[in-house]
PDB file of N, CA and C in Angstrom:
ATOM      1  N   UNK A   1       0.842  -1.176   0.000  1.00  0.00           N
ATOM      2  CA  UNK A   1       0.000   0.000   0.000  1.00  0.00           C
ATOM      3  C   UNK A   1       0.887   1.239   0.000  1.00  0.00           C
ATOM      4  N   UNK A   2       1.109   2.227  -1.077  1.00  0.00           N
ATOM      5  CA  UNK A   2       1.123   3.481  -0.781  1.00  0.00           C
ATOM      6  C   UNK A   2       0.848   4.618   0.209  1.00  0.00           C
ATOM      7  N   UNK A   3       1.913   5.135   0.757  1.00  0.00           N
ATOM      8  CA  UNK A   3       1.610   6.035   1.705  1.00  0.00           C
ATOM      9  C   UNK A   3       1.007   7.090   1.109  1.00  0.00           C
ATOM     10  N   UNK A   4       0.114   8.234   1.886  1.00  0.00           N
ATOM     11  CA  UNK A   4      -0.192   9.509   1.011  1.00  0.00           C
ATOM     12  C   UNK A   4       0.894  10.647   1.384  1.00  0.00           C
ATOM     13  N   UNK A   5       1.209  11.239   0.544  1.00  0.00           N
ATOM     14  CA  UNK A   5       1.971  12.533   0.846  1.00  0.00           C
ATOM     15  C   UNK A   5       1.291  14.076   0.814  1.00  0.00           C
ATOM     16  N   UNK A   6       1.554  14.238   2.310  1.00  0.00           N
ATOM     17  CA  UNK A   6       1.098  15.291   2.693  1.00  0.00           C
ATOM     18  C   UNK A   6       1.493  16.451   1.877  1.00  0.00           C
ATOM     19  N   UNK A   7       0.933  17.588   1.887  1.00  0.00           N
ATOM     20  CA  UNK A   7       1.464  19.032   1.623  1.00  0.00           C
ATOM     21  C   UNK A   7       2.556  19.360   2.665  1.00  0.00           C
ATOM     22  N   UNK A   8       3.521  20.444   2.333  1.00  0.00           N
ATOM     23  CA  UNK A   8       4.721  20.464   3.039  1.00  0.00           C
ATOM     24  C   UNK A   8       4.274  22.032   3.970  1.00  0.00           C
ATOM     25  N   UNK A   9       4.465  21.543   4.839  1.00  0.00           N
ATOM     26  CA  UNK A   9       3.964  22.781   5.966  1.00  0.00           C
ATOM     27  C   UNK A   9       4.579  23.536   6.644  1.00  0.00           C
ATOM     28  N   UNK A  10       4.451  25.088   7.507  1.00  0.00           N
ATOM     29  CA  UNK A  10       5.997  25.717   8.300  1.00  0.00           C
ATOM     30  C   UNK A  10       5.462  25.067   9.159  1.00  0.00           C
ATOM     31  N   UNK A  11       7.042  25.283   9.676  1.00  0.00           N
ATOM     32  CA  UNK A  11       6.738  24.722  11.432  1.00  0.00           C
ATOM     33  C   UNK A  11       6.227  25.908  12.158  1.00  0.00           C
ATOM     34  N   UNK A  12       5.922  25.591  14.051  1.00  0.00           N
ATOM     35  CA  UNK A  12       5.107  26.730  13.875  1.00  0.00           C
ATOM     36  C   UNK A  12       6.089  27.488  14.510  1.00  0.00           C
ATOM     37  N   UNK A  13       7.554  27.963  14.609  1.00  0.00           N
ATOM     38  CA  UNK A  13       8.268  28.744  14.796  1.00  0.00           C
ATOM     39  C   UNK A  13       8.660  29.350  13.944  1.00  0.00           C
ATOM     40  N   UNK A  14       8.097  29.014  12.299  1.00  0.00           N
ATOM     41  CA  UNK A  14       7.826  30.063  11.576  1.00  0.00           C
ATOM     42  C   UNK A  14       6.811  31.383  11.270  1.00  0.00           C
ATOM     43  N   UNK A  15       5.784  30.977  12.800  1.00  0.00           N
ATOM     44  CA  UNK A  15       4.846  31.655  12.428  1.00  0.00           C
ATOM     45  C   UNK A  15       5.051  33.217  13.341  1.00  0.00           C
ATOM     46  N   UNK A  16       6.690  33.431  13.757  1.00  0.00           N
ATOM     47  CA  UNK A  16       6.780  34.676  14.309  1.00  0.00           C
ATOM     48  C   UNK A  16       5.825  34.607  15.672  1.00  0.00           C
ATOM     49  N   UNK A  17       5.935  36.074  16.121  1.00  0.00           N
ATOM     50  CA  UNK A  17       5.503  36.368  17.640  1.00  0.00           C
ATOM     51  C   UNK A  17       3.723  36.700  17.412  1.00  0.00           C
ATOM     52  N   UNK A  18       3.764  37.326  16.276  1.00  0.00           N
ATOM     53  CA  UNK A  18       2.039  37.343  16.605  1.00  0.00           C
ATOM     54  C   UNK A  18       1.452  36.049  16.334  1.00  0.00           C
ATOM     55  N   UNK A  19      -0.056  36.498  17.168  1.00  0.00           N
ATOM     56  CA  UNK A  19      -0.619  35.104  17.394  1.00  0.00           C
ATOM     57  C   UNK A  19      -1.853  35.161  16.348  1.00  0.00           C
ATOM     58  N   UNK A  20      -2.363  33.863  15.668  1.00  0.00           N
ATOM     59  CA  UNK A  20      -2.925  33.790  14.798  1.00  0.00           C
ATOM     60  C   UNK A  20      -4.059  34.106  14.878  1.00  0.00           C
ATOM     61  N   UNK A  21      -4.862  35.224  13.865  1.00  0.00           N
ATOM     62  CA  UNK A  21      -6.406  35.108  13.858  1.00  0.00           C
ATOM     63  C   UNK A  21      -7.130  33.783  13.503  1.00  0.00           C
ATOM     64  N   UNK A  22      -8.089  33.132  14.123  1.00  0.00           N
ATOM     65  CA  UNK A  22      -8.989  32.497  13.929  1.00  0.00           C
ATOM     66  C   UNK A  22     -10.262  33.122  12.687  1.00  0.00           C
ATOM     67  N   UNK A  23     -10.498  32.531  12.091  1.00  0.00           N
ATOM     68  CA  UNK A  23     -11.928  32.636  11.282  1.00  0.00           C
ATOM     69  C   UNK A  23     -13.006  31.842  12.162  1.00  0.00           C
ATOM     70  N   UNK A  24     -13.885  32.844  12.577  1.00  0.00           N
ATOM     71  CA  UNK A  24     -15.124  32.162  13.695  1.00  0.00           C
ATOM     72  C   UNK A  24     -15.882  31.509  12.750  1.00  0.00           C
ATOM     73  N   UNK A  25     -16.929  32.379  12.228  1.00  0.00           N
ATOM     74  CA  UNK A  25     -17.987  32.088  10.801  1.00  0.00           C
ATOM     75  C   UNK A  25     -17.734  31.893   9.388  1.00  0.00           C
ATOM     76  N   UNK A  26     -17.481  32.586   9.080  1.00  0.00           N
ATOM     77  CA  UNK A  26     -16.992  32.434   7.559  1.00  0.00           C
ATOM     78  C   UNK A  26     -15.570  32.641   7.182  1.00  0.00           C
ATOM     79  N   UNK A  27     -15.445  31.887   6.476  1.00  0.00           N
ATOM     80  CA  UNK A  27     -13.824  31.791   6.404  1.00  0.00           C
ATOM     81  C   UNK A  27     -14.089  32.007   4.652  1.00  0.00           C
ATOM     82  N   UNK A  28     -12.703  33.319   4.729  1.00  0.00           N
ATOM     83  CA  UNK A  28     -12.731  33.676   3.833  1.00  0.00           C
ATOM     84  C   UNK A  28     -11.985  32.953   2.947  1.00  0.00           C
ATOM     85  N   UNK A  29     -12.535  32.458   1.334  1.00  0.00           N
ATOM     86  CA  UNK A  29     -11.849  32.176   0.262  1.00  0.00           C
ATOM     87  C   UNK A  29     -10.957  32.468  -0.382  1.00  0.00           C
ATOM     88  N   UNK A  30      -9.992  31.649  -0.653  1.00  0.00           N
ATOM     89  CA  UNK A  30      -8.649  32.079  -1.468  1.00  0.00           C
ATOM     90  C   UNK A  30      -7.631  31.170  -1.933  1.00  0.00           C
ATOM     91  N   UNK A  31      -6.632  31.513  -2.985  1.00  0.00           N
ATOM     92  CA  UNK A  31      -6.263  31.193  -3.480  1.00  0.00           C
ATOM     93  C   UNK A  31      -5.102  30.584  -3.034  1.00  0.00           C
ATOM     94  N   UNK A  32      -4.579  29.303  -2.785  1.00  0.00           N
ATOM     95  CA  UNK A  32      -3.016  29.594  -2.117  1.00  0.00           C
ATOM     96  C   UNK A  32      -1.900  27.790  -3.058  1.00  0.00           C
ATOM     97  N   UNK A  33      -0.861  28.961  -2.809  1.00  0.00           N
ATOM     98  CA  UNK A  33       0.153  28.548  -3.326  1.00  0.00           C
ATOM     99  C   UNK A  33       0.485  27.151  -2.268  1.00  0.00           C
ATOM    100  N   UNK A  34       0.741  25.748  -2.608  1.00  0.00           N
ATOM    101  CA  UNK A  34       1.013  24.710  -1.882  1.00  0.00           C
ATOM    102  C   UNK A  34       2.016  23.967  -2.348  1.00  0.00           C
ATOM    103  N   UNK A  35       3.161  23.558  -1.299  1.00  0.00           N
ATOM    104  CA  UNK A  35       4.354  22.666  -1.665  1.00  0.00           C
ATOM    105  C   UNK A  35       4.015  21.137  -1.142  1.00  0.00           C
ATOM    106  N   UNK A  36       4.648  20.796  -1.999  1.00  0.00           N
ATOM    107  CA  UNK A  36       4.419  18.868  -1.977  1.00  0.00           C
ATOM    108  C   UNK A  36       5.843  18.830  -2.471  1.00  0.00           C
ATOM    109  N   UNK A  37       5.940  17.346  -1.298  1.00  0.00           N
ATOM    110  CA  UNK A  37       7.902  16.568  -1.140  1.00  0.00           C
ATOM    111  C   UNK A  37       7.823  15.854  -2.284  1.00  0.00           C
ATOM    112  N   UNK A  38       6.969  15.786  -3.175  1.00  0.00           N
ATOM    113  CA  UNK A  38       7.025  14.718  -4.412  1.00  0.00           C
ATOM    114  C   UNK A  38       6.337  15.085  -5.856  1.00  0.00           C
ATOM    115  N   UNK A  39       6.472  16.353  -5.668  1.00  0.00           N
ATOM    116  CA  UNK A  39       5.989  17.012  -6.880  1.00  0.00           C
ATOM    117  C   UNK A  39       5.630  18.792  -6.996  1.00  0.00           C
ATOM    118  N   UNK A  40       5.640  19.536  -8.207  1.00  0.00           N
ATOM    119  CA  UNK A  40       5.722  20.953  -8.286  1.00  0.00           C
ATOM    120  C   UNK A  40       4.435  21.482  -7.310  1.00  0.00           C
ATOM    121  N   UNK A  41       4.871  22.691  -7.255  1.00  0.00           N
ATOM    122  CA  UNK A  41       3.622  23.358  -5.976  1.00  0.00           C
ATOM    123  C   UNK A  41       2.563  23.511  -6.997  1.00  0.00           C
ATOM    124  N   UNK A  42       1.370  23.770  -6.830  1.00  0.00           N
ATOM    125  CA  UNK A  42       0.147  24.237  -7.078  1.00  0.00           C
ATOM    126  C   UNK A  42      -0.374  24.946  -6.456  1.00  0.00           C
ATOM    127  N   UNK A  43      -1.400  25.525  -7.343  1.00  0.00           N
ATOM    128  CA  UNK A  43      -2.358  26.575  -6.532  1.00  0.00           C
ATOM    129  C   UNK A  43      -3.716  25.988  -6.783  1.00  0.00           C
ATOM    130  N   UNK A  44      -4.186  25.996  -5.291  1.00  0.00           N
ATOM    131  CA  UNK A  44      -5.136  25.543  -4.828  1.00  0.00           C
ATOM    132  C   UNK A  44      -6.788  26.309  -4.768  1.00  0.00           C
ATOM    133  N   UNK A  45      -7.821  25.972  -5.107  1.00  0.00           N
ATOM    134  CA  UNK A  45      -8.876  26.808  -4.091  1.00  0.00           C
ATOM    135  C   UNK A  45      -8.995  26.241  -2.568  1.00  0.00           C
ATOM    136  N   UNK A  46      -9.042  27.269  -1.928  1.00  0.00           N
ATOM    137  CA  UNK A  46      -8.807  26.994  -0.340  1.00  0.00           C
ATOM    138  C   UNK A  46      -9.504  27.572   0.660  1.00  0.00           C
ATOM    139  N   UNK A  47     -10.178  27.783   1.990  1.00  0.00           N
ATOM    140  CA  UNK A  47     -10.295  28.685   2.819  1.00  0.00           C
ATOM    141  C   UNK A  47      -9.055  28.925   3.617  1.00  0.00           C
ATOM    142  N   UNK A  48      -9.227  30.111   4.226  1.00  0.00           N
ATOM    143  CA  UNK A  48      -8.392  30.546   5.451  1.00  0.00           C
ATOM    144  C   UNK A  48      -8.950  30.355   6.419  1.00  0.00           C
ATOM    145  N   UNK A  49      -8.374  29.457   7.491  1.00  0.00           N
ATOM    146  CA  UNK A  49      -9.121  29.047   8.978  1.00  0.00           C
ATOM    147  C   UNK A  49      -8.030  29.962  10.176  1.00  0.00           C
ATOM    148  N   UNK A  50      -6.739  30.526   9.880  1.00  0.00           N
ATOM    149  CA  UNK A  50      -6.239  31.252  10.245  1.00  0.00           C
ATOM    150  C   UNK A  50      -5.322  32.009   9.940  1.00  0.00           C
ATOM    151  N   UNK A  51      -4.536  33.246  10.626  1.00  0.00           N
ATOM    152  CA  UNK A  51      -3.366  33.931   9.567  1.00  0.00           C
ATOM    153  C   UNK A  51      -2.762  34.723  10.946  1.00  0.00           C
ATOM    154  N   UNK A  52      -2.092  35.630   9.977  1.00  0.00           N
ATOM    155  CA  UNK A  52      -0.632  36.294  11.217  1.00  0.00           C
ATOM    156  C   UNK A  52      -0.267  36.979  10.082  1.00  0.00           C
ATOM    157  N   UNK A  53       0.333  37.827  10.166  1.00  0.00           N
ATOM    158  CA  UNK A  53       1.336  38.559   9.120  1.00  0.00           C
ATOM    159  C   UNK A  53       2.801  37.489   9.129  1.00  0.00           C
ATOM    160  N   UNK A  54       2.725  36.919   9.046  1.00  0.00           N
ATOM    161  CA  UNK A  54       3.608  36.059   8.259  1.00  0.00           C
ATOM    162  C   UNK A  54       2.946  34.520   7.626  1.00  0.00           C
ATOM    163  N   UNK A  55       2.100  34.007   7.988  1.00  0.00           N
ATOM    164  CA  UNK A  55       1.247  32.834   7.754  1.00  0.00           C
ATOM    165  C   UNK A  55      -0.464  32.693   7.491  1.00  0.00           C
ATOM    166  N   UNK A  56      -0.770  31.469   6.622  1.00  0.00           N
ATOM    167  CA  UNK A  56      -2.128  31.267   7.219  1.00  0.00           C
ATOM    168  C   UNK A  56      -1.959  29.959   7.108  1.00  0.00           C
ATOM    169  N   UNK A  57      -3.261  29.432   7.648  1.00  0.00           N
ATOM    170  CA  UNK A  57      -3.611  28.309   7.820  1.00  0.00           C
ATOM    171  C   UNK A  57      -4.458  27.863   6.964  1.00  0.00           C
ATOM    172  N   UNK A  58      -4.814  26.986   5.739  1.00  0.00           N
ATOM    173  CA  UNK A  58      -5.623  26.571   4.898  1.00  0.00           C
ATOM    174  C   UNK A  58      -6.205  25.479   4.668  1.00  0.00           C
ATOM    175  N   UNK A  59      -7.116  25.292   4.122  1.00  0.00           N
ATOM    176  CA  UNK A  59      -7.754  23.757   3.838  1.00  0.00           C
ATOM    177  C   UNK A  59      -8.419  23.509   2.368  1.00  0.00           C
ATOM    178  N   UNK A  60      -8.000  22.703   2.361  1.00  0.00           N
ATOM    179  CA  UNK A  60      -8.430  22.275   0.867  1.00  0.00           C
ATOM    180  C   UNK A  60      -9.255  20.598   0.504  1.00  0.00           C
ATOM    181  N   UNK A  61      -9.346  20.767  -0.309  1.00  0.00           N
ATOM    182  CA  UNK A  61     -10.178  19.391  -0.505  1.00  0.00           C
ATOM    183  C   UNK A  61      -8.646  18.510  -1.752  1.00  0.00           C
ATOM    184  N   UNK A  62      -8.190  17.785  -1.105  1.00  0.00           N
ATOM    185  CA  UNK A  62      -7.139  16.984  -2.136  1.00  0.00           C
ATOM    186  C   UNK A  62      -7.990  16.032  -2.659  1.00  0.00           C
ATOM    187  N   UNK A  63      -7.164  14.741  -3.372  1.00  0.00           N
ATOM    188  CA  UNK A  63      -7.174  14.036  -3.620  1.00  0.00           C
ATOM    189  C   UNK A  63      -7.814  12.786  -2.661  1.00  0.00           C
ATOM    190  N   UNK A  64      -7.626  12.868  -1.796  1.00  0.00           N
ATOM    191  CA  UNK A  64      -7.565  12.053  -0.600  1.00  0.00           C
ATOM    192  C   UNK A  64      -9.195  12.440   0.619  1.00  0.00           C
ATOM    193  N   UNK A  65      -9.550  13.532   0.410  1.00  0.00           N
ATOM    194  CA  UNK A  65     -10.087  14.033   1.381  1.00  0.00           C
ATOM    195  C   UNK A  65      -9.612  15.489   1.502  1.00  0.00           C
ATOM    196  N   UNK A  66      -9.899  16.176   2.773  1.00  0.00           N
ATOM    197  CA  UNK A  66      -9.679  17.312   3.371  1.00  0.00           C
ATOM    198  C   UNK A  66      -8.578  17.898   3.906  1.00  0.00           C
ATOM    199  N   UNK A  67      -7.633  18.644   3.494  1.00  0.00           N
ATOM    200  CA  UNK A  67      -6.187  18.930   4.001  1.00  0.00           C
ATOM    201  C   UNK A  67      -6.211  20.123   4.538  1.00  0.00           C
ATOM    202  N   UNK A  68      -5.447  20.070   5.743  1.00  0.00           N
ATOM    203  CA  UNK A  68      -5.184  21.331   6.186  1.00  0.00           C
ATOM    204  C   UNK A  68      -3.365  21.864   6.145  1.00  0.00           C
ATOM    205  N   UNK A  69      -3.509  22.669   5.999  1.00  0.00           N
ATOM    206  CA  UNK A  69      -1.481  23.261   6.157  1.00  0.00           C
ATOM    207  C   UNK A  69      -1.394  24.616   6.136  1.00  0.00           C
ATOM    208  N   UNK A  70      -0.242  25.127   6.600  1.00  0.00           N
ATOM    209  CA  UNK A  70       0.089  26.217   6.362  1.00  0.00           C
ATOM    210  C   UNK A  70       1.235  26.939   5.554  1.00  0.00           C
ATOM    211  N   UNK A  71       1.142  27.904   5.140  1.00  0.00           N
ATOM    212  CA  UNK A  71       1.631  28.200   4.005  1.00  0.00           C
ATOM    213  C   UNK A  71       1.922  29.489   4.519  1.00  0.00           C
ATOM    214  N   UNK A  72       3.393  30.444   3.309  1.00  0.00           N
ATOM    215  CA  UNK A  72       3.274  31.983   3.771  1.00  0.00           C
ATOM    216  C   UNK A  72       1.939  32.393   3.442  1.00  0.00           C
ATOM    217  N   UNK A  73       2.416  33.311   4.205  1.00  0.00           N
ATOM    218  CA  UNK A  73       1.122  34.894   4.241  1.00  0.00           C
ATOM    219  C   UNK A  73       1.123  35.038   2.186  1.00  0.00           C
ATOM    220  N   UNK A  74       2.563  35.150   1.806  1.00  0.00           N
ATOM    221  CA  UNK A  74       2.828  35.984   0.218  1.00  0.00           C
ATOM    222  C   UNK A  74       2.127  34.957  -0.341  1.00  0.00           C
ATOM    223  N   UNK A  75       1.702  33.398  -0.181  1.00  0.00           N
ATOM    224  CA  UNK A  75       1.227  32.530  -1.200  1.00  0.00           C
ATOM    225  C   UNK A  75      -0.256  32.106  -1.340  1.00  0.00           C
ATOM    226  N   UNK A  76      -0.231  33.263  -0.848  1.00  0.00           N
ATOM    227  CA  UNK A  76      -2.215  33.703  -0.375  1.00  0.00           C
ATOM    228  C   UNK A  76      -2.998  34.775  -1.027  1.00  0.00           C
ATOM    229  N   UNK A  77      -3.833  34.427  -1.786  1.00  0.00           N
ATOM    230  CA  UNK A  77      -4.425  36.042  -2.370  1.00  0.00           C
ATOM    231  C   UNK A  77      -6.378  35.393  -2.005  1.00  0.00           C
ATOM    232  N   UNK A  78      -6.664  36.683  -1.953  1.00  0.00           N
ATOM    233  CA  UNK A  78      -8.208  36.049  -1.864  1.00  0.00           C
ATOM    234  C   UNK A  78      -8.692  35.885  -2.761  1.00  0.00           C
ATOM    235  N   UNK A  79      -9.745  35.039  -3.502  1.00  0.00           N
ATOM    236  CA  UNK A  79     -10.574  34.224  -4.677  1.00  0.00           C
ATOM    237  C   UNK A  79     -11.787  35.819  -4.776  1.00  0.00           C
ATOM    238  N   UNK A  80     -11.087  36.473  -5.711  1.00  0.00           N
ATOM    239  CA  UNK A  80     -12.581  37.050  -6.084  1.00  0.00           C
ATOM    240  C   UNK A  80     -12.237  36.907  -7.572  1.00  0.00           C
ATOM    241  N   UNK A  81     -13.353  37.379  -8.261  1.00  0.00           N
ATOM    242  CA  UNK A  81     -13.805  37.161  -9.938  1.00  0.00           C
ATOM    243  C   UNK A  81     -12.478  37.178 -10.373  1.00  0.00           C
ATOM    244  N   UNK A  82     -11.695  38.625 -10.552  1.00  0.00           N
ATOM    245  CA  UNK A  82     -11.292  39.184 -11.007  1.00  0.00           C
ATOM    246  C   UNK A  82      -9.798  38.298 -11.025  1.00  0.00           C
ATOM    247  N   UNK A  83      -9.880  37.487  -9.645  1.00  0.00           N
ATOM    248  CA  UNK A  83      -8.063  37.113  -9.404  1.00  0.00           C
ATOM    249  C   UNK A  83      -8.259  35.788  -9.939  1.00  0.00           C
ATOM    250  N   UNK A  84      -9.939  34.988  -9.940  1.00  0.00           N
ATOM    251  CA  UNK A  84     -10.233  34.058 -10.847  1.00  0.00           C
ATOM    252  C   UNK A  84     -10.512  34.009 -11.971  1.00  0.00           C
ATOM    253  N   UNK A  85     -10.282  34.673 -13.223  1.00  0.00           N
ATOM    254  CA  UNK A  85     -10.057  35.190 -14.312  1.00  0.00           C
ATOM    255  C   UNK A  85      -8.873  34.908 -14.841  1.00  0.00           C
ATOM    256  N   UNK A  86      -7.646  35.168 -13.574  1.00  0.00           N
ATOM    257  CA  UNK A  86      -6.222  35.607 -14.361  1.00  0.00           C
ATOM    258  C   UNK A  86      -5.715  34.319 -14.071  1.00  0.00           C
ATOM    259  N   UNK A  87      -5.446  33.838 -15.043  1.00  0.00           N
ATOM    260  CA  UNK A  87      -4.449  32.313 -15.106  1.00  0.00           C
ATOM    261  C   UNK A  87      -3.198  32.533 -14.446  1.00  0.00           C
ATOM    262  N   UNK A  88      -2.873  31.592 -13.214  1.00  0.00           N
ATOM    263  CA  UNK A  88      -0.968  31.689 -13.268  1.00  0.00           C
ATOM    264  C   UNK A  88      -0.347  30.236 -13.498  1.00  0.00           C
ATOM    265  N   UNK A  89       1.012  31.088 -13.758  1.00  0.00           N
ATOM    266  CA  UNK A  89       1.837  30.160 -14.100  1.00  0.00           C
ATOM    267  C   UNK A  89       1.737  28.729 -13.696  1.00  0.00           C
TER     268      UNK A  89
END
C-alpha cells in the first residue's frame, strides 16, 4: 500500500511572535500557493481558517479528502472574480 503525501507545511516557529487570527464564521476564500515533497507546488482553491502577518492556515479538498497546512502569508491572495479570471503560471 502506498503512503499519502502530505502538503509540506511551516513549522510553527515560523509563524513569528504574533498570534494567529482564527476565522469564527466564515472563512474567507482564497487562493493559495502549496508545496508537496514529491511534486511541483500548485495553486489551490482553499479557505483561510487562520493567519498572522507572516502565515495562514488553509484547507483544501485533495485528492484524498480534506487537508489542512500552512503556508506563507505571500502565497495567499483572496478568490474574487477578477483574481479568478487571471491564469498563473
Amino acid at each position: 500500500m502506498l503512503a499519502r503525501v502530505g502538503p509540506v507545511t511551516l513549522p510553527s516557529r515560523a509563524y513569528g511572535p504574533e498570534p494567529l487570527t482564527w476565522a469564527e464564521r466564515s472563512r474567507p476564500s482564497v487562493w493559495a500557493w502549496v508545496q508537496w515533497p514529491d511534486r511541483p507546488a500548485e495553486r489551490v482553491e482553499a479557505s483561510a481558517l487562520g493567519w498572522n502577518d507572516r502565515c495562514v492556515v488553509v484547507e483544501f479538498h485533495g485528492a484524498h479528502g480534506t487537508v489542512q497546512t500552512t503556508v506563507w502569508r505571500q502565497a495567499v491572495t483572496v478568490r474574487t472574480e477578477r483574481a479568478d479570471a487571471v491564469p498563473r503560471p
